[in-house]
Protein backbone atom coordinates (compact mmCIF):
# COMPACT_ATOMS: atom_id res chain seq x y z
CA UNK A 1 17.88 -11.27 -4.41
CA UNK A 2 18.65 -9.03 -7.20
CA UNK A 3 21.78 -7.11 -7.81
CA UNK A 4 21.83 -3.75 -8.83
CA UNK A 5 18.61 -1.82 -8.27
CA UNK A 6 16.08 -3.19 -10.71
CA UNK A 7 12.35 -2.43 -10.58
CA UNK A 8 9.99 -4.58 -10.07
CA UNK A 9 5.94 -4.31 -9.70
CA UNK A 10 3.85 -3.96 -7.26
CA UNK A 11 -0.60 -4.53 -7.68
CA UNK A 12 -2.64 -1.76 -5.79
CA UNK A 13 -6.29 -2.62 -7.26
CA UNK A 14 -6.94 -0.45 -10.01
CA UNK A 15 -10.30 1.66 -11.74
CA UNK A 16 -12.75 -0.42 -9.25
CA UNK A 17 -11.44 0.78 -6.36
CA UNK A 18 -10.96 4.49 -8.02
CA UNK A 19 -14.44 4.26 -8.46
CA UNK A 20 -15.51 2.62 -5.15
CA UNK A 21 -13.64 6.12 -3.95
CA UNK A 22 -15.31 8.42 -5.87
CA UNK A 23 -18.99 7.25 -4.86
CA UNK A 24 -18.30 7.19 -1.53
CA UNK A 25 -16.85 10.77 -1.65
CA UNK A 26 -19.87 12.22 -3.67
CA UNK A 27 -22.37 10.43 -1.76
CA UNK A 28 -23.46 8.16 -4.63
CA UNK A 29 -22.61 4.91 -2.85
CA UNK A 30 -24.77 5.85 0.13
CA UNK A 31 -27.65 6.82 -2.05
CA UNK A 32 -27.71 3.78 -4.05
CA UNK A 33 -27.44 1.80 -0.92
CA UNK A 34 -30.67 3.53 0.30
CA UNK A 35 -32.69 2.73 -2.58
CA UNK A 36 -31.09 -0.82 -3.08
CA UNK A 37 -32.67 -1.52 0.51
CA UNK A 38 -29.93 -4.28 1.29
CA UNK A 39 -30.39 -6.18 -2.06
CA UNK A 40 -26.98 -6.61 -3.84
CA UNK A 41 -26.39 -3.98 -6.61
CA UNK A 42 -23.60 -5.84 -8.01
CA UNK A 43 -21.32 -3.03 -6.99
CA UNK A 44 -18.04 -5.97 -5.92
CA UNK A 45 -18.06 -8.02 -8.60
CA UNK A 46 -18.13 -4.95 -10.74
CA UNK A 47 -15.00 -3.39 -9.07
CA UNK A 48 -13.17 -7.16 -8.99
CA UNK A 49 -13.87 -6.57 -13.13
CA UNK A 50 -12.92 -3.46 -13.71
CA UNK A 51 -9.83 -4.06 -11.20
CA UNK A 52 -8.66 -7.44 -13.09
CA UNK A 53 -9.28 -5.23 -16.57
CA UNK A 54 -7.64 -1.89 -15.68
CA UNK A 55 -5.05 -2.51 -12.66
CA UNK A 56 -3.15 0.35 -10.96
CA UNK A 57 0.80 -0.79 -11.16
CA UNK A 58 3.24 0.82 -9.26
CA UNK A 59 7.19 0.36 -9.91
CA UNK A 60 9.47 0.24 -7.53
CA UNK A 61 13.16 -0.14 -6.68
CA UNK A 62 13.73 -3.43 -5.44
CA UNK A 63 15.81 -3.29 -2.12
CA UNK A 64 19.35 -3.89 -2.21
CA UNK A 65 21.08 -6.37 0.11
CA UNK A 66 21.57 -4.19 3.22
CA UNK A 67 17.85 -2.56 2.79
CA UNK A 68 16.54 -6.22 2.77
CA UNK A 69 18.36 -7.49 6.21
CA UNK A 70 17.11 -3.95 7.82
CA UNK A 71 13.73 -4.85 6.88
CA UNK A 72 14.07 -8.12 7.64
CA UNK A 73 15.47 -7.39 11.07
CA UNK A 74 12.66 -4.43 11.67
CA UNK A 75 10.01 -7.08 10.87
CA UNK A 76 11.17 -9.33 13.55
CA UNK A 77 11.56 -7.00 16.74
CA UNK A 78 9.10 -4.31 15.60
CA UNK A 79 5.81 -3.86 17.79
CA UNK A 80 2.81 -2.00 17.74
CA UNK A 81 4.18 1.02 18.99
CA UNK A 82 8.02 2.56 17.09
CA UNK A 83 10.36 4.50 18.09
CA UNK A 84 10.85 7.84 16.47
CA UNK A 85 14.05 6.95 14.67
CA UNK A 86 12.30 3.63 13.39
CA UNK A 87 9.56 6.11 11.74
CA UNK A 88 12.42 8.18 10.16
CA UNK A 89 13.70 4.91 9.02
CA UNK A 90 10.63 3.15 7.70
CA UNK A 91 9.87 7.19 6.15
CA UNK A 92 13.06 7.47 4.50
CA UNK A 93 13.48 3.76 3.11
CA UNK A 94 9.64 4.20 1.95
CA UNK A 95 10.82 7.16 -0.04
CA UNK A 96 13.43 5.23 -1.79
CA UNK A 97 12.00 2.18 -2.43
CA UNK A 98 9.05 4.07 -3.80
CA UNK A 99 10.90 6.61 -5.20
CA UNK A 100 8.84 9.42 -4.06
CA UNK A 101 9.69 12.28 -1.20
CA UNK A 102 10.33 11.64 1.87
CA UNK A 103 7.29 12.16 4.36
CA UNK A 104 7.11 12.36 7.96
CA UNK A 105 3.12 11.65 8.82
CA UNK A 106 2.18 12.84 12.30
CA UNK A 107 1.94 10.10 13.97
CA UNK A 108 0.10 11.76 16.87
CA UNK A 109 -2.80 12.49 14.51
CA UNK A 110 -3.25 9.39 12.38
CA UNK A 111 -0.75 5.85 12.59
CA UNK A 112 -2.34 5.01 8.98
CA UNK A 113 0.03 6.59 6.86
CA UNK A 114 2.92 4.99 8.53
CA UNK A 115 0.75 2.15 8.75
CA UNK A 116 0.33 1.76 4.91
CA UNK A 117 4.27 2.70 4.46
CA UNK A 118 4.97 -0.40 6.53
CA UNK A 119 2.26 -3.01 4.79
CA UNK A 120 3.66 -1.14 1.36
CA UNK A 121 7.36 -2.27 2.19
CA UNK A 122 6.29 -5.62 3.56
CA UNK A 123 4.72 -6.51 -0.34
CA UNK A 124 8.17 -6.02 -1.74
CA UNK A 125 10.11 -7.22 1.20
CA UNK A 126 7.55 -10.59 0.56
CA UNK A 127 8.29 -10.76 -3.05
CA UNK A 128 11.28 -12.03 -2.51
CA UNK A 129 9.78 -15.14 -0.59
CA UNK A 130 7.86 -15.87 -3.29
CA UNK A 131 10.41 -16.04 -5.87
């Protein structure tokens, strides 16, 4: 594990999927699956190019020791349902490690956000089995 807090980088996709988002918000998508009548429009391979040329990077801190043996001990007793303080503690390490605001999703409404925080912290907790 790295000492000190050093970045390191983490691939989200990139323009194909900005652009698989924007059809499908606008309507496009569904329209051109209409008139395409099930044949294949090309439509993945194009965003698996324009993902591979133009990828969306993210850095992020790297976790220091103690962060990584709290993840490490989360991953291994956590369940499908969390306690409240383990969604203030996956929220607030998600905000450092990402270095963005802290945010507290309702998890009444919607588990996806904390959902995506946890698969987000699992990438860079899994870097450092691949190293």
């Amino acid at each position: 594990m790295a000492r000190g807090r050093k970045k390191t980088i983490i691939k989200e996709g990139g323009l194909g999927n900005t652009i698989e988002a924007i059809t499908k918000a606008t309507g496009i998508k569904k329209v051109v699956e209409i008139f395409m009548d099930g044949k294949d429009c090309g439509c993945d391979k194009r965003k698996e190019t324009l993902n591979k040329l133009f990828p969306v990077r993210t850095k992020v801190n790297c976790f220091n020791e103690r962060q990584y043996n709290e993840w490490k001990a989360f991953k291994e007793i956590r369940t499908i349902t969390i306690s409240s303080s383990q969604v203030k503690y996956v929220c607030e390490l998600y905000a450092n490690i990402f270095m963005k605001p802290v945010y507290y999703p309702c998890t009444n409404c919607s588990p996806k956000p904390l959902i995506t925080m946890i698969d987000r912290l699992d990438l860079v907790y899994d870097s450092y089995l691949i190293s």
